[in-house]
C-alpha atoms as a PDB file:
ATOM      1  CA  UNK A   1      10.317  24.729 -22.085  1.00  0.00           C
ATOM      2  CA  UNK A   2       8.523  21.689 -20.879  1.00  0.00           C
ATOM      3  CA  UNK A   3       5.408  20.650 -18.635  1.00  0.00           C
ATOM      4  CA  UNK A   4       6.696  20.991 -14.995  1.00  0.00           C
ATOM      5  CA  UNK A   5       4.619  18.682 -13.138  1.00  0.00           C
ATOM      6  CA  UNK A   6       4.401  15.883 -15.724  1.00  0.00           C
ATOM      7  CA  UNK A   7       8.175  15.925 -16.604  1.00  0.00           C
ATOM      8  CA  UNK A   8       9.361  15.134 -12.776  1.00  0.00           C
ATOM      9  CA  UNK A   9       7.545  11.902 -13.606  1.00  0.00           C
ATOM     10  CA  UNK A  10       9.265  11.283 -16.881  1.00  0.00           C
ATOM     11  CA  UNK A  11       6.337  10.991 -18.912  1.00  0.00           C
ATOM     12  CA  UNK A  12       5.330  11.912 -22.562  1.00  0.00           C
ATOM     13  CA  UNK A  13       3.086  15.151 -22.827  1.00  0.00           C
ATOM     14  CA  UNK A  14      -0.369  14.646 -23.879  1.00  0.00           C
ATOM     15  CA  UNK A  15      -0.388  16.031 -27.681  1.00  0.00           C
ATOM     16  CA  UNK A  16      -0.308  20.344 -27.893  1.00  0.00           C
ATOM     17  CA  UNK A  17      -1.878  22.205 -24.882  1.00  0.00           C
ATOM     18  CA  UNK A  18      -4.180  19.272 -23.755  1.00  0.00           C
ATOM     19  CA  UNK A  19      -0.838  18.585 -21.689  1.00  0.00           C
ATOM     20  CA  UNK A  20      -2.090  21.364 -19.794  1.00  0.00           C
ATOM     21  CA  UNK A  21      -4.473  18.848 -17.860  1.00  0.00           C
ATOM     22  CA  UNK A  22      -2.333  16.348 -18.029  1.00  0.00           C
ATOM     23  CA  UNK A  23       0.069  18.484 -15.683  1.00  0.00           C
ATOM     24  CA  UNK A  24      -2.117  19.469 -13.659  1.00  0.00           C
ATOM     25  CA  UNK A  25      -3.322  16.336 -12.763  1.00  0.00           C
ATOM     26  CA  UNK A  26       0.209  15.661 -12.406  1.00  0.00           C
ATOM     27  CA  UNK A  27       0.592  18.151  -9.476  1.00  0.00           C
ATOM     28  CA  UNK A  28      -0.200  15.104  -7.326  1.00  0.00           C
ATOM     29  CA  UNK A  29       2.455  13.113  -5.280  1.00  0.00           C
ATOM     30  CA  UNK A  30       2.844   9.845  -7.645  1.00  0.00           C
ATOM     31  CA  UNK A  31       5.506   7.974  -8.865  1.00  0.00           C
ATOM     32  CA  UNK A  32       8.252   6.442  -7.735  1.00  0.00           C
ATOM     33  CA  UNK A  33       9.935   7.935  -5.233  1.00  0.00           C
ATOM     34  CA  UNK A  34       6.650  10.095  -4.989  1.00  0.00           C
ATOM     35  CA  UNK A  35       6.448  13.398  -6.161  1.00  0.00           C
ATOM     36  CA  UNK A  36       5.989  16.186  -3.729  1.00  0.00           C
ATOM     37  CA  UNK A  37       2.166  18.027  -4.054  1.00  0.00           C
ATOM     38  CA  UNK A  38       2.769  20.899  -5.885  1.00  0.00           C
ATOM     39  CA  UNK A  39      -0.453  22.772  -4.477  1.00  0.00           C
ATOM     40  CA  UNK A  40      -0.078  21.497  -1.078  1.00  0.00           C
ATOM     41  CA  UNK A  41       1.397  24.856  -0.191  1.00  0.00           C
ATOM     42  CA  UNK A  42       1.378  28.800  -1.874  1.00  0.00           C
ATOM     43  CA  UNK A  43       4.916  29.276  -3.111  1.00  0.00           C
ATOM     44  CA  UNK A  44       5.275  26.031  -5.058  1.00  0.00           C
ATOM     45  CA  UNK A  45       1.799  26.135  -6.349  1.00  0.00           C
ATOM     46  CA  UNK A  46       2.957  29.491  -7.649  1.00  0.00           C
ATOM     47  CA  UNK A  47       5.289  28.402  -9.220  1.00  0.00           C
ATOM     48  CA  UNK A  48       4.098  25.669 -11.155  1.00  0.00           C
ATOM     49  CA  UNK A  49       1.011  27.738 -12.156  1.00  0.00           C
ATOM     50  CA  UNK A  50       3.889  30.316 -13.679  1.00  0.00           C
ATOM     51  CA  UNK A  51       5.541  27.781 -15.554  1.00  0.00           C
ATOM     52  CA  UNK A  52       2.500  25.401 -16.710  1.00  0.00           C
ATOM     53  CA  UNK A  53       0.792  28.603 -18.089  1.00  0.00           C
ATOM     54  CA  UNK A  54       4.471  30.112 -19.941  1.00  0.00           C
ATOM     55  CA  UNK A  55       4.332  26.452 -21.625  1.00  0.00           C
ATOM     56  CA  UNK A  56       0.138  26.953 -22.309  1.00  0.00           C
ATOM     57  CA  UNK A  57       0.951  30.219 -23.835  1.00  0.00           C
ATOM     58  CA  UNK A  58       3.862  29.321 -25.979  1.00  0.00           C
ATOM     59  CA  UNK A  59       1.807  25.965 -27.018  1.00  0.00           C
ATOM     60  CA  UNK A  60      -1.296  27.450 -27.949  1.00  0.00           C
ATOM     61  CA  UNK A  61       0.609  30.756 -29.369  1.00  0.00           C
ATOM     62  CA  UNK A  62      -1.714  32.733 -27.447  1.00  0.00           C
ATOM     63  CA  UNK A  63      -1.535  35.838 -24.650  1.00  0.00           C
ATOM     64  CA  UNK A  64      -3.380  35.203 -21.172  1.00  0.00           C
ATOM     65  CA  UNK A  65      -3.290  36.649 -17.939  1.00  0.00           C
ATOM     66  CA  UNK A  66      -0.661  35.311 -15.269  1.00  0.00           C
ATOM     67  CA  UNK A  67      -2.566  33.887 -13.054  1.00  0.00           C
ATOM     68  CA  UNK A  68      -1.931  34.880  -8.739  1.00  0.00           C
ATOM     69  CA  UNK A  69      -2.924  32.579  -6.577  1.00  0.00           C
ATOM     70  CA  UNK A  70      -3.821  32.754  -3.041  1.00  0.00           C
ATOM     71  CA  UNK A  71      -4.450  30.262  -0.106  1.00  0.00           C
ATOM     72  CA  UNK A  72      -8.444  30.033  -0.706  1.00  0.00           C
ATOM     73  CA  UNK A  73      -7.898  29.503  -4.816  1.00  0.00           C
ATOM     74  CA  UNK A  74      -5.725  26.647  -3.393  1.00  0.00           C
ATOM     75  CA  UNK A  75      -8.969  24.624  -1.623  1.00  0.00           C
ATOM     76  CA  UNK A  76     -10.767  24.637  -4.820  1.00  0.00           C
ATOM     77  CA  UNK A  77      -8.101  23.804  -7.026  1.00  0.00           C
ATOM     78  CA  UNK A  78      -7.292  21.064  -5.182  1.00  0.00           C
ATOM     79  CA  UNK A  79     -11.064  19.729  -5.367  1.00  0.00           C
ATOM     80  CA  UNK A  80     -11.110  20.345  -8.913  1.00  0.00           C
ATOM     81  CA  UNK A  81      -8.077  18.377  -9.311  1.00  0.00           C
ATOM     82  CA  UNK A  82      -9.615  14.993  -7.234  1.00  0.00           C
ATOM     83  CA  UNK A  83     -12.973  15.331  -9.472  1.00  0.00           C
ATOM     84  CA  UNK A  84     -10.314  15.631 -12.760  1.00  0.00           C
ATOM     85  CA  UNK A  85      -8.742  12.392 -11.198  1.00  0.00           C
ATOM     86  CA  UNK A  86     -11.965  10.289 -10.702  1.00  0.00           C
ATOM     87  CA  UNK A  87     -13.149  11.377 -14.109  1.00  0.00           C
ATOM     88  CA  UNK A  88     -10.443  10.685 -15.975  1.00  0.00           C
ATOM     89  CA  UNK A  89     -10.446   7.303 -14.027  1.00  0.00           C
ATOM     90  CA  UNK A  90     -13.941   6.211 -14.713  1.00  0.00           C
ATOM     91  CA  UNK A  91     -13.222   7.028 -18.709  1.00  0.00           C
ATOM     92  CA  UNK A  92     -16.491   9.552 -19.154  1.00  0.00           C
ATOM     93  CA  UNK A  93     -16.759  13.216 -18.487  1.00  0.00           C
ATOM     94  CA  UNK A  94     -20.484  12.142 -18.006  1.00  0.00           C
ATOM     95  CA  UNK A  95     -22.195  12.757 -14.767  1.00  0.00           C
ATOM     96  CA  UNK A  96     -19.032  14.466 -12.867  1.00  0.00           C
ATOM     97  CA  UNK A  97     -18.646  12.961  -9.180  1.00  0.00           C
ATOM     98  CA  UNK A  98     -20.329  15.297  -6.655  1.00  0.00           C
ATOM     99  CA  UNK A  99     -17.009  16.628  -5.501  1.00  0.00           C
ATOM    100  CA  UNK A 100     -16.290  17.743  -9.060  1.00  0.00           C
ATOM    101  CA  UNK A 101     -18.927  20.557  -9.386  1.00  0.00           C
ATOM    102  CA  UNK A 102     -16.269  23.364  -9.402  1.00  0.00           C
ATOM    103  CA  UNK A 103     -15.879  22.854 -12.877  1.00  0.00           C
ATOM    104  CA  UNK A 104     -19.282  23.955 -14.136  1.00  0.00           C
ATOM    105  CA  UNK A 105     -18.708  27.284 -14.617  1.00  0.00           C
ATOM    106  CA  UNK A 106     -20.406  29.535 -17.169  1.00  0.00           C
ATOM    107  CA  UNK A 107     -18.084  31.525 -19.325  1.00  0.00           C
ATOM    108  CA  UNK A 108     -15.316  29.533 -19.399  1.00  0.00           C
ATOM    109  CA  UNK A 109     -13.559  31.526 -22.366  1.00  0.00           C
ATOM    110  CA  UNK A 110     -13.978  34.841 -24.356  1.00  0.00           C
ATOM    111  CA  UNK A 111     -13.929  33.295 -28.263  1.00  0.00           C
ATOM    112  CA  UNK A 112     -11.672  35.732 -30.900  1.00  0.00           C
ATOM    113  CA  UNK A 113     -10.378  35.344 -34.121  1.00  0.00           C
ATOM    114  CA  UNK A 114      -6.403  34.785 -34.573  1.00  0.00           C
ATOM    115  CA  UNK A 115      -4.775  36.510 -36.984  1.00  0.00           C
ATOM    116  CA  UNK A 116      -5.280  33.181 -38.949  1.00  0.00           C
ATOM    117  CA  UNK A 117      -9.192  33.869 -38.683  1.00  0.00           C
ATOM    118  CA  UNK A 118      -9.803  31.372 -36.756  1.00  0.00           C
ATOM    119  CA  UNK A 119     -11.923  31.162 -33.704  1.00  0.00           C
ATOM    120  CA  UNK A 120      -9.789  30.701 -30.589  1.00  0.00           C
ATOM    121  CA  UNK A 121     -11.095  30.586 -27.137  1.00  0.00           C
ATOM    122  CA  UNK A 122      -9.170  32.927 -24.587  1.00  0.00           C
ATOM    123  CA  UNK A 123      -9.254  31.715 -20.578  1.00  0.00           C
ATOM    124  CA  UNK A 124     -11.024  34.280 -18.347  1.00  0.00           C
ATOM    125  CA  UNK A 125     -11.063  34.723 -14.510  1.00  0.00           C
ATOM    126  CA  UNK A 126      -8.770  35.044 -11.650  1.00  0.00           C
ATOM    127  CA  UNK A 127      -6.834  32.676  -9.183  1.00  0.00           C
ATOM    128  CA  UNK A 128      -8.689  29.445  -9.280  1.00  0.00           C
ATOM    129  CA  UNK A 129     -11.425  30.787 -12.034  1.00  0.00           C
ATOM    130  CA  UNK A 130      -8.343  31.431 -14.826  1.00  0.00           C
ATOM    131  CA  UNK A 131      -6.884  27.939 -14.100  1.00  0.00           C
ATOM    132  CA  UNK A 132     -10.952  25.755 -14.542  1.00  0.00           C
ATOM    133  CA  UNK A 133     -10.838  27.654 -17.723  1.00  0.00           C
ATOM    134  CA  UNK A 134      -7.703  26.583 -19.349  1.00  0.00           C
ATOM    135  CA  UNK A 135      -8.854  22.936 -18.166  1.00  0.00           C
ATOM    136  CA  UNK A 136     -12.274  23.498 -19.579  1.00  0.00           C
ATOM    137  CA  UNK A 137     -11.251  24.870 -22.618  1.00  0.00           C
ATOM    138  CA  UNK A 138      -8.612  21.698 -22.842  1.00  0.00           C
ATOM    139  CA  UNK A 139     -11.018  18.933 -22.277  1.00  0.00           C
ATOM    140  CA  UNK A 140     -13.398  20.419 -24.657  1.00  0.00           C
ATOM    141  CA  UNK A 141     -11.371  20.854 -27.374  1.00  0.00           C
ATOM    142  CA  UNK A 142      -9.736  16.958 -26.240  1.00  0.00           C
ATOM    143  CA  UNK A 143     -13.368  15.584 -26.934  1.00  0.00           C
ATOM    144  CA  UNK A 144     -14.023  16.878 -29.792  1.00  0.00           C
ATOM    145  CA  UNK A 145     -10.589  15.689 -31.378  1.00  0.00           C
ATOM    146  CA  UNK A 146     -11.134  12.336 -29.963  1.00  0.00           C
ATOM    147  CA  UNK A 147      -7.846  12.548 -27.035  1.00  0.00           C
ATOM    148  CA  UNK A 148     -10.006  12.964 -24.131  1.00  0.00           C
ATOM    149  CA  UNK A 149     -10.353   9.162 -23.814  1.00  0.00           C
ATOM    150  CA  UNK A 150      -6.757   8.366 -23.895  1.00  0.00           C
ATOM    151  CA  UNK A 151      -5.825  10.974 -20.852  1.00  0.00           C
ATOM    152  CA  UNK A 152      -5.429   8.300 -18.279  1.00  0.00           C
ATOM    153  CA  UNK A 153      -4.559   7.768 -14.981  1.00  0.00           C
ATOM    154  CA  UNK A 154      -2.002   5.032 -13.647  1.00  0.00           C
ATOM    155  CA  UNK A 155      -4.382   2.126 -12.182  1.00  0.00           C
ATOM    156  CA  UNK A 156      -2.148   1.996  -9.285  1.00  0.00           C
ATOM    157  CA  UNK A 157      -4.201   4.614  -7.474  1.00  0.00           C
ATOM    158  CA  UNK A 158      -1.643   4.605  -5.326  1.00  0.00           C
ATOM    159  CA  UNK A 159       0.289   6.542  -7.862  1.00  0.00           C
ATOM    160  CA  UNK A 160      -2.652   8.058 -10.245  1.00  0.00           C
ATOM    161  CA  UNK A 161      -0.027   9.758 -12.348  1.00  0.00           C
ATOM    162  CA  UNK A 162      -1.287  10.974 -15.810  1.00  0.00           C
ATOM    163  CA  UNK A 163      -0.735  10.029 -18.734  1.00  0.00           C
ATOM    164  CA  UNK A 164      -1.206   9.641 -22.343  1.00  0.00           C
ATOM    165  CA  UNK A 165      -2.192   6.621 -24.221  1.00  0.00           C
ATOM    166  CA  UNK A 166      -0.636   6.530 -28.035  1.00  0.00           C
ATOM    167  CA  UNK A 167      -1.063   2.686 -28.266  1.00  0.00           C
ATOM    168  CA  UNK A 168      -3.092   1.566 -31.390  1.00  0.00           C
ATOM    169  CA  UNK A 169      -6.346  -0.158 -28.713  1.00  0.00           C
ATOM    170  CA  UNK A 170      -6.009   2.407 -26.104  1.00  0.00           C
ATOM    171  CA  UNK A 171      -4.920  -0.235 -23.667  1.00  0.00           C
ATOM    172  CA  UNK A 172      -2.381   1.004 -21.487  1.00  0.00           C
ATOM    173  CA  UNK A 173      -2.899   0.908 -17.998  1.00  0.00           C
ATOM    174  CA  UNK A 174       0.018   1.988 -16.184  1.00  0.00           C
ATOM    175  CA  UNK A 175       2.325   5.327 -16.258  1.00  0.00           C
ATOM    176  CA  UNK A 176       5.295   2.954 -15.863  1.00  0.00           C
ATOM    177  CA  UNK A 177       4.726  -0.460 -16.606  1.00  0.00           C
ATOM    178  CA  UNK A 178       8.299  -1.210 -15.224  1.00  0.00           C
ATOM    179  CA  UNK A 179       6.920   0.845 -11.696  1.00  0.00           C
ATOM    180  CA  UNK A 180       3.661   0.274 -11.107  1.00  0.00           C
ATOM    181  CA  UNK A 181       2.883  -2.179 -13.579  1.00  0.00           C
ATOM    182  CA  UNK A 182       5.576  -5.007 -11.972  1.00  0.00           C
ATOM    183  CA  UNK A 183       4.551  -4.115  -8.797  1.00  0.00           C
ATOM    184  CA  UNK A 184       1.151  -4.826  -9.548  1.00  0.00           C
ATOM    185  CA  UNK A 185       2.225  -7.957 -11.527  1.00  0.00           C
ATOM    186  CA  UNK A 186       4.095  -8.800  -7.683  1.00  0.00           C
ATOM    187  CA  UNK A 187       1.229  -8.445  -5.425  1.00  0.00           C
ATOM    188  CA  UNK A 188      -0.992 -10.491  -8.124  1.00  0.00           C
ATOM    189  CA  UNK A 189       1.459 -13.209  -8.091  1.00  0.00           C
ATOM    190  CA  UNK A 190       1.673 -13.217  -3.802  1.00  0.00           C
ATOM    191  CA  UNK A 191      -1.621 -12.980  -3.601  1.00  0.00           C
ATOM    192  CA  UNK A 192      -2.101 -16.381  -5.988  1.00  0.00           C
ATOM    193  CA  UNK A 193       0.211 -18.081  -3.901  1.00  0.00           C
ATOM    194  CA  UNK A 194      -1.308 -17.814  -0.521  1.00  0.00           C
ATOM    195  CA  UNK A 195      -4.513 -18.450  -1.992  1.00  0.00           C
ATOM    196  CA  UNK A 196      -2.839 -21.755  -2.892  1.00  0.00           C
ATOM    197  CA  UNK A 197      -1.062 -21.983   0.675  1.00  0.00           C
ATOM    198  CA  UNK A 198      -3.730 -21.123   2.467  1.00  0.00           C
ATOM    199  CA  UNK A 199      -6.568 -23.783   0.119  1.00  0.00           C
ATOM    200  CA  UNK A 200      -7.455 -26.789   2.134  1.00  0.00           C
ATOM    201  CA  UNK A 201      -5.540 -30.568   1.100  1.00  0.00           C
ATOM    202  CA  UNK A 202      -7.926 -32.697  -0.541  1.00  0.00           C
END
């Protein structure tokens, strides 16, 4: 099994089910050649929500409810997803842009002990609802393990893909150096020489 979304990109998973945001994030058209958006339309939203919450399950070694979506559960999770994007780009999950309000929700999870005894936090909801909880439950657990900072985004907005940062200084930048990071590196160095071009003779 692997992470749907995130694997078209050929990207590393974040670590365990964190790479449940990760794909998600990842439903967006990015890359190169770009990616088609996997909740721009029912049937292929479907169908990554199917697979991304088979790999959840398996990862986490819990049971959750499939979750069915339907054209409204769509809108919203495609609002979530820009507010994940811009929060993940700024580097805070303080003060959420406006446009990211559909993930305060109150219960995000029912907590129960595994057969381990420990406390485990089980999504809740339907459609759109099930899917904020996973995330919540993600990020939440992320923070308090210290990953949440190093889910990025590419800084080629153009491209936003997710990713993960394992360097040592948390300093990657791109998804692809080699992609996004030459191109980049291209339009840099253009951009210096008709700045020189264009700079009146002395």
């Amino acid at each position: 099994m692997s992470w749907p979304a995130t694997s078209r990109y050929q990207l590393d998973a974040a670590p365990g089910s964190l790479a449940f945001v990760q794909d998600f994030v990842n439903t967006i058209p990015a890359g190169k050649p770009r990616g088609p958006d996997l909740l721009a339309d029912l049937p292929d939203a479907q169908t990554w929500l199917d697979d991304a919450l088979a790999q959840w399950r398996h990862t986490r070694g819990v049971t959750a409810d499939d979750g069915v979506l339907n054209e409204a559960d769509l809108v919203k999770l495609r609002a979530i997803r820009a507010g994940l994007v811009s929060r993940i780009r700024a580097g805070t999950a303080d003060s959420p842009p406006e446009h990211d309000r559909g993930l305060a929700l109150s219960g995000a999870g029912t907590m129960q002990l595994d057969p381990h005894g420990r406390v485990q936090l089980i999504p809740n909801g339907k459609g759109w609802r099930l899917v904020a909880s996973v995330l919540l439950i993600e990020i939440y657990d992320a923070q308090r393990d210290d990953a949440w900072r190093r889910l990025k985004t590419c800084c080629n907005h153009r491209c936003s893909a997710a990713f993960f940062d394992r360097s040592r200084n948390n300093s990657r930048v791109w998804h692809d150096v080699n992609v996004c990071g030459n191109l980049a590196n291209l339009h840099a160095h253009r951009a210096r020489k008709r700045a020189r071009d264009n700079a009146p003779s002395r």
